[in-house]
N, C-alpha and C. Protein backbone atom coordinates (compact mmCIF):
# COMPACT_ATOMS: atom_id res chain seq x y z
N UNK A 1 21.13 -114.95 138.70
CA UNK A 1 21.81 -113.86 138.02
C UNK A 1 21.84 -114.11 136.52
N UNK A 2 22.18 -115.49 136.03
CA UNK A 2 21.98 -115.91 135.02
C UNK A 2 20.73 -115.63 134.13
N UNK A 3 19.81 -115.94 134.91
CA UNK A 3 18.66 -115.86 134.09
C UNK A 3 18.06 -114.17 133.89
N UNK A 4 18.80 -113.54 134.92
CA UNK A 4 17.95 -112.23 134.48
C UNK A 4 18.79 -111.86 133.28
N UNK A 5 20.06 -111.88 133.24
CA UNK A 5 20.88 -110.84 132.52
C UNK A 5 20.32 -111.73 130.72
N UNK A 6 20.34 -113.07 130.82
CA UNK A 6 19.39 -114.02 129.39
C UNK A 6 17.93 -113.01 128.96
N UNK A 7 17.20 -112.68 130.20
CA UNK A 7 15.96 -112.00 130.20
C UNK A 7 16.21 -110.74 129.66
N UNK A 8 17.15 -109.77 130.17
CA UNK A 8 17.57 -108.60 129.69
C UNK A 8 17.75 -108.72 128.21
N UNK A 9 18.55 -109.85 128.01
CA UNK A 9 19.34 -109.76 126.31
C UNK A 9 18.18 -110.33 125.14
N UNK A 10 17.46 -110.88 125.75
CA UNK A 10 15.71 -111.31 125.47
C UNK A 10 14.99 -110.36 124.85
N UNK A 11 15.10 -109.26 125.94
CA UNK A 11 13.48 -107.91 126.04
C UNK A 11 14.55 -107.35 124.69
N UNK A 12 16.17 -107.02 124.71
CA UNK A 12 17.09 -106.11 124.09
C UNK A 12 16.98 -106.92 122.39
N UNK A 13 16.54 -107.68 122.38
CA UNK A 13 16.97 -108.25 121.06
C UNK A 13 15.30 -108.52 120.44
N UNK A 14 14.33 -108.33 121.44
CA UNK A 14 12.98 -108.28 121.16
C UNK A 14 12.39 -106.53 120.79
N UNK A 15 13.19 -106.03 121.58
CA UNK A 15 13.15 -104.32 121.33
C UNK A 15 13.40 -103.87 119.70
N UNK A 16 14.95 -104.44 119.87
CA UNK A 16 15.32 -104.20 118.25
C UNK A 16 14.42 -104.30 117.16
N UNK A 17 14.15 -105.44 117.29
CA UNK A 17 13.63 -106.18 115.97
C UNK A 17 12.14 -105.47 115.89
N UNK A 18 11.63 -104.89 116.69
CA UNK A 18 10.11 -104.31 116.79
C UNK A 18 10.34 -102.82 115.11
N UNK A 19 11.12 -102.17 115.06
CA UNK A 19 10.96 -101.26 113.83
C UNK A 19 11.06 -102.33 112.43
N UNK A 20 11.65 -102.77 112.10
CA UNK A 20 11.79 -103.74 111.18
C UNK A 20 10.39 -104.57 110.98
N UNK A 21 9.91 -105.31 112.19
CA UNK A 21 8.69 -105.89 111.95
C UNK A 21 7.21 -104.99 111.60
N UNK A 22 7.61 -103.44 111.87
CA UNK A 22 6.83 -102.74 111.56
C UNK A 22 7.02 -102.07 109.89
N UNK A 23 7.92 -101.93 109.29
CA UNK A 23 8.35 -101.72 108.20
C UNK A 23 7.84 -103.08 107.17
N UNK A 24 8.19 -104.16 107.83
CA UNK A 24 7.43 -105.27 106.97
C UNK A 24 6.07 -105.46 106.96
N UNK A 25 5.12 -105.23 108.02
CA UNK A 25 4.18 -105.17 107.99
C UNK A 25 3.47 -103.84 107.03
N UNK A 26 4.00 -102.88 107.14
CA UNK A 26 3.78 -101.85 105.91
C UNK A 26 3.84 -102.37 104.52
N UNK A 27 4.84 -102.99 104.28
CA UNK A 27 5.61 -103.58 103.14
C UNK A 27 4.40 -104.52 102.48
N UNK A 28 4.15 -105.65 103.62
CA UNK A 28 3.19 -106.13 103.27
C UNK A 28 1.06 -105.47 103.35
N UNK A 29 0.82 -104.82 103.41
CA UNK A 29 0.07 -104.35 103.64
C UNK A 29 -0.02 -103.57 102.33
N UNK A 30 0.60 -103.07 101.59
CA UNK A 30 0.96 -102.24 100.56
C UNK A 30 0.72 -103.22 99.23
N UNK A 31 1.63 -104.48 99.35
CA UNK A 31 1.57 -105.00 98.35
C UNK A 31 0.31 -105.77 98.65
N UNK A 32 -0.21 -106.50 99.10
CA UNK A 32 -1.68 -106.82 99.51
C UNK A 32 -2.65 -105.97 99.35
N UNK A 33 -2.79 -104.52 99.16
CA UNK A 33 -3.45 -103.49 98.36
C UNK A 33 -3.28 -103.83 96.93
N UNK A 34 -2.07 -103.94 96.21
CA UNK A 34 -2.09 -104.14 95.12
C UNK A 34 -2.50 -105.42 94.70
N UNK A 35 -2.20 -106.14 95.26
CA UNK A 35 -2.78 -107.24 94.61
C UNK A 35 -4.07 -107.99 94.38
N UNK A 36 -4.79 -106.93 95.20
CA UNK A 36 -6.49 -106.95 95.43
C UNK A 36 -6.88 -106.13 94.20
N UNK A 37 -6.34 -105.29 93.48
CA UNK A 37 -6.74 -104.28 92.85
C UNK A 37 -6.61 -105.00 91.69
N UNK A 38 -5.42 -105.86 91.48
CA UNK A 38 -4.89 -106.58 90.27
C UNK A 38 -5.86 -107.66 90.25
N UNK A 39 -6.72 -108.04 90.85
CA UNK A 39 -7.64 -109.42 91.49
C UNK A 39 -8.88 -108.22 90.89
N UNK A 40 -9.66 -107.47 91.56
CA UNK A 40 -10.07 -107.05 90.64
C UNK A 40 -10.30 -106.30 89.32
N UNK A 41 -9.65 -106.17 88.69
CA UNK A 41 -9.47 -105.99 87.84
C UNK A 41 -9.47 -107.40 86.22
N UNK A 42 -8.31 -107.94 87.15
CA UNK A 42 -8.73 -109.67 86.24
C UNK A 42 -10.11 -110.07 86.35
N UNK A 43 -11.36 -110.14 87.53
CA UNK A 43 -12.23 -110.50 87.78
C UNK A 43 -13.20 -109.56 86.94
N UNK A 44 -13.04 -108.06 86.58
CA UNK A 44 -13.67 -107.36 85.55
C UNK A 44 -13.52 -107.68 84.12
N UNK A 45 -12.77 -108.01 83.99
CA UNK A 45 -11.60 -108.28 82.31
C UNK A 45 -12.65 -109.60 81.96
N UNK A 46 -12.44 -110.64 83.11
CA UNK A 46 -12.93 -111.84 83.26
C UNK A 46 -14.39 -112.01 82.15
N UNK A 47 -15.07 -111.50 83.54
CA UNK A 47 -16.93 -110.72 83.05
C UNK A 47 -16.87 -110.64 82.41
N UNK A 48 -15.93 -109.37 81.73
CA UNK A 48 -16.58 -108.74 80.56
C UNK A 48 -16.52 -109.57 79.29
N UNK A 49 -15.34 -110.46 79.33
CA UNK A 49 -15.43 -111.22 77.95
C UNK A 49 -14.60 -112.64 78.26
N UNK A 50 -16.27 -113.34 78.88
CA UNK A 50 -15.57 -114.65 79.38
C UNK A 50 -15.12 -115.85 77.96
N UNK A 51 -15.34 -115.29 76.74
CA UNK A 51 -14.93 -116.60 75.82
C UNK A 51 -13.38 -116.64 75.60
N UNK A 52 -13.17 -117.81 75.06
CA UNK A 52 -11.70 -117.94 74.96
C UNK A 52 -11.42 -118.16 73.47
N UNK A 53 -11.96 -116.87 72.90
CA UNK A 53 -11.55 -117.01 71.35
C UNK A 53 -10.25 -115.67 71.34
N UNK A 54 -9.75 -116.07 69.82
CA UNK A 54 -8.42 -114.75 69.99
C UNK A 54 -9.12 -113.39 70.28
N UNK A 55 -10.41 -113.19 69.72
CA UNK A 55 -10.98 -111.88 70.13
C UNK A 55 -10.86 -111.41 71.75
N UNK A 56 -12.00 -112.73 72.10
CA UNK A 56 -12.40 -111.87 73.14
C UNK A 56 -11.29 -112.15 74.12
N UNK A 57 -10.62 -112.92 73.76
CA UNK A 57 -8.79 -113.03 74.88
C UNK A 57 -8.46 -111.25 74.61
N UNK A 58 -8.17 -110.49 72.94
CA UNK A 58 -7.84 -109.52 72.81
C UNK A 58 -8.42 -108.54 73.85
N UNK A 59 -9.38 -108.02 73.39
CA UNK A 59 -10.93 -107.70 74.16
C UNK A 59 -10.45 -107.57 76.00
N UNK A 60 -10.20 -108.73 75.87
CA UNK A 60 -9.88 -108.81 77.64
C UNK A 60 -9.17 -108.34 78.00
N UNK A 61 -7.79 -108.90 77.40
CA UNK A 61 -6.36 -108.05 77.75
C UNK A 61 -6.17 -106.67 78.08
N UNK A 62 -7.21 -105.88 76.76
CA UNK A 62 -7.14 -104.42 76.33
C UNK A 62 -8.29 -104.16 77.64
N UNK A 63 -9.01 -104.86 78.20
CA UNK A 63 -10.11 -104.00 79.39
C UNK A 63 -8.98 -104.37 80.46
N UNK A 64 -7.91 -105.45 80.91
CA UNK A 64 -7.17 -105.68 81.74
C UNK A 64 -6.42 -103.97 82.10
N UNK A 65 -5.76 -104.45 80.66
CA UNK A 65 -4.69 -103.04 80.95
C UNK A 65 -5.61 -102.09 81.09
N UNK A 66 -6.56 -101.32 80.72
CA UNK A 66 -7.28 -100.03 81.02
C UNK A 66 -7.42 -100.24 82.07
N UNK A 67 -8.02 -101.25 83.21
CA UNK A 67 -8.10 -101.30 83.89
C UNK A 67 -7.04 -101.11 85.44
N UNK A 68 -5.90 -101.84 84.81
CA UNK A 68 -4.89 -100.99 85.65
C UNK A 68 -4.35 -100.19 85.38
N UNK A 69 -4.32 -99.64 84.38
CA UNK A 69 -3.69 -98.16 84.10
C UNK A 69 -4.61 -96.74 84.74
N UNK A 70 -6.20 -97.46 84.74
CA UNK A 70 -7.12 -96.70 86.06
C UNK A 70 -7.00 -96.42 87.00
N UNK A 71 -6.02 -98.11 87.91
CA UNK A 71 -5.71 -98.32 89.38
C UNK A 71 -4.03 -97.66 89.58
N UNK A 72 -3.59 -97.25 88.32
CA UNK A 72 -2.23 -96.40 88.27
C UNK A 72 -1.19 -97.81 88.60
N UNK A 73 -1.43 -99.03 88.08
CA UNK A 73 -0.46 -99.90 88.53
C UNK A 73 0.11 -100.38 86.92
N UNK A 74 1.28 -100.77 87.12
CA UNK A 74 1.90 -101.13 85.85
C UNK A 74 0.99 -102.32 85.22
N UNK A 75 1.07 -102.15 83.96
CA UNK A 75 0.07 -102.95 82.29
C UNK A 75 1.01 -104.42 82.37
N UNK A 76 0.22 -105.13 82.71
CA UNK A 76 1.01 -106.33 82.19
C UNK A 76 1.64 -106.52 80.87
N UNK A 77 2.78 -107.20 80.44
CA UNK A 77 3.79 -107.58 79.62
C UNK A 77 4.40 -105.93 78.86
N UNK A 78 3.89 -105.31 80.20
CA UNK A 78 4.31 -103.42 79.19
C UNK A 78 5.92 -103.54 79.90
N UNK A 79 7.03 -102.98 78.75
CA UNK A 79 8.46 -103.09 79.01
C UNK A 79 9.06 -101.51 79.48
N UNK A 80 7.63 -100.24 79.54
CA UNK A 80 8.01 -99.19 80.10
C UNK A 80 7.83 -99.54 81.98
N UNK A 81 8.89 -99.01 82.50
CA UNK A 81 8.49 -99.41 84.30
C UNK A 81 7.27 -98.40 84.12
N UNK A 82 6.69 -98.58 85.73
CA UNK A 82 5.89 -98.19 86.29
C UNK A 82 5.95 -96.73 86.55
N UNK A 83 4.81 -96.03 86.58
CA UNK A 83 4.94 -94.28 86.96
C UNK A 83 5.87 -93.67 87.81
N UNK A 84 6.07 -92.72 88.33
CA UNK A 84 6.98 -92.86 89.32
C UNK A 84 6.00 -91.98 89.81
N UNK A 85 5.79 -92.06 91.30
CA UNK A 85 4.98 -91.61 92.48
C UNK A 85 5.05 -89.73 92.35
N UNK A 86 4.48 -89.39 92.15
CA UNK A 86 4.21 -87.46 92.29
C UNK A 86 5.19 -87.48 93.47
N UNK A 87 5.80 -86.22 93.62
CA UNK A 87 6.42 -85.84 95.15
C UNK A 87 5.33 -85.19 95.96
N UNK A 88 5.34 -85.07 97.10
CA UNK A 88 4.74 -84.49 97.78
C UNK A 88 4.68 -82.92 98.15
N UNK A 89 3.96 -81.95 98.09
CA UNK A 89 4.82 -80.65 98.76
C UNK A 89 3.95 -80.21 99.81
């Protein structure tokens, strides 16, 4: 008797937790989009001006940010937040 009603409170506490683990998995899936985009993008910036003089650091930075301001993701060291998402209709 013991063990079923343990089994019951088992499946009941394994039930729960199933929306939540699906919300995180979104969560993560989302930000793992972004951060591929931010990956390439550094990896373009990179290319385009691999020396490490103040120029082509400048040079880089300025293809960085165009570059995510392309992918619609916030400009590094920029102190305006990020876009805010269109609504839907």
């Amino acid at each position: 008797m013991r063990s079923k009603l343990c089994l019951a409170l088992l499946l009941t506490v394994a039930l729960l937790g199933l929306p939540g683990a699906a919300v995180a998995d979104q969560q993560w899936k989302t930000n793992n989009a972004i951060w591929r985009l931010r990956d390439i993008c550094t990896t373009q910036a990179q290319k385009a001006y691999p020396d490490y003089t103040p120029e082509s650091n400048a040079k880089r930075e300025k293809a960085l940010n165009a570059c995510l301001r392309q992918s619609n993701l916030p400009v590094e060291g920029s102190s305006a937040p990020a876009p805010a998402p269109t609504p839907q209709k």
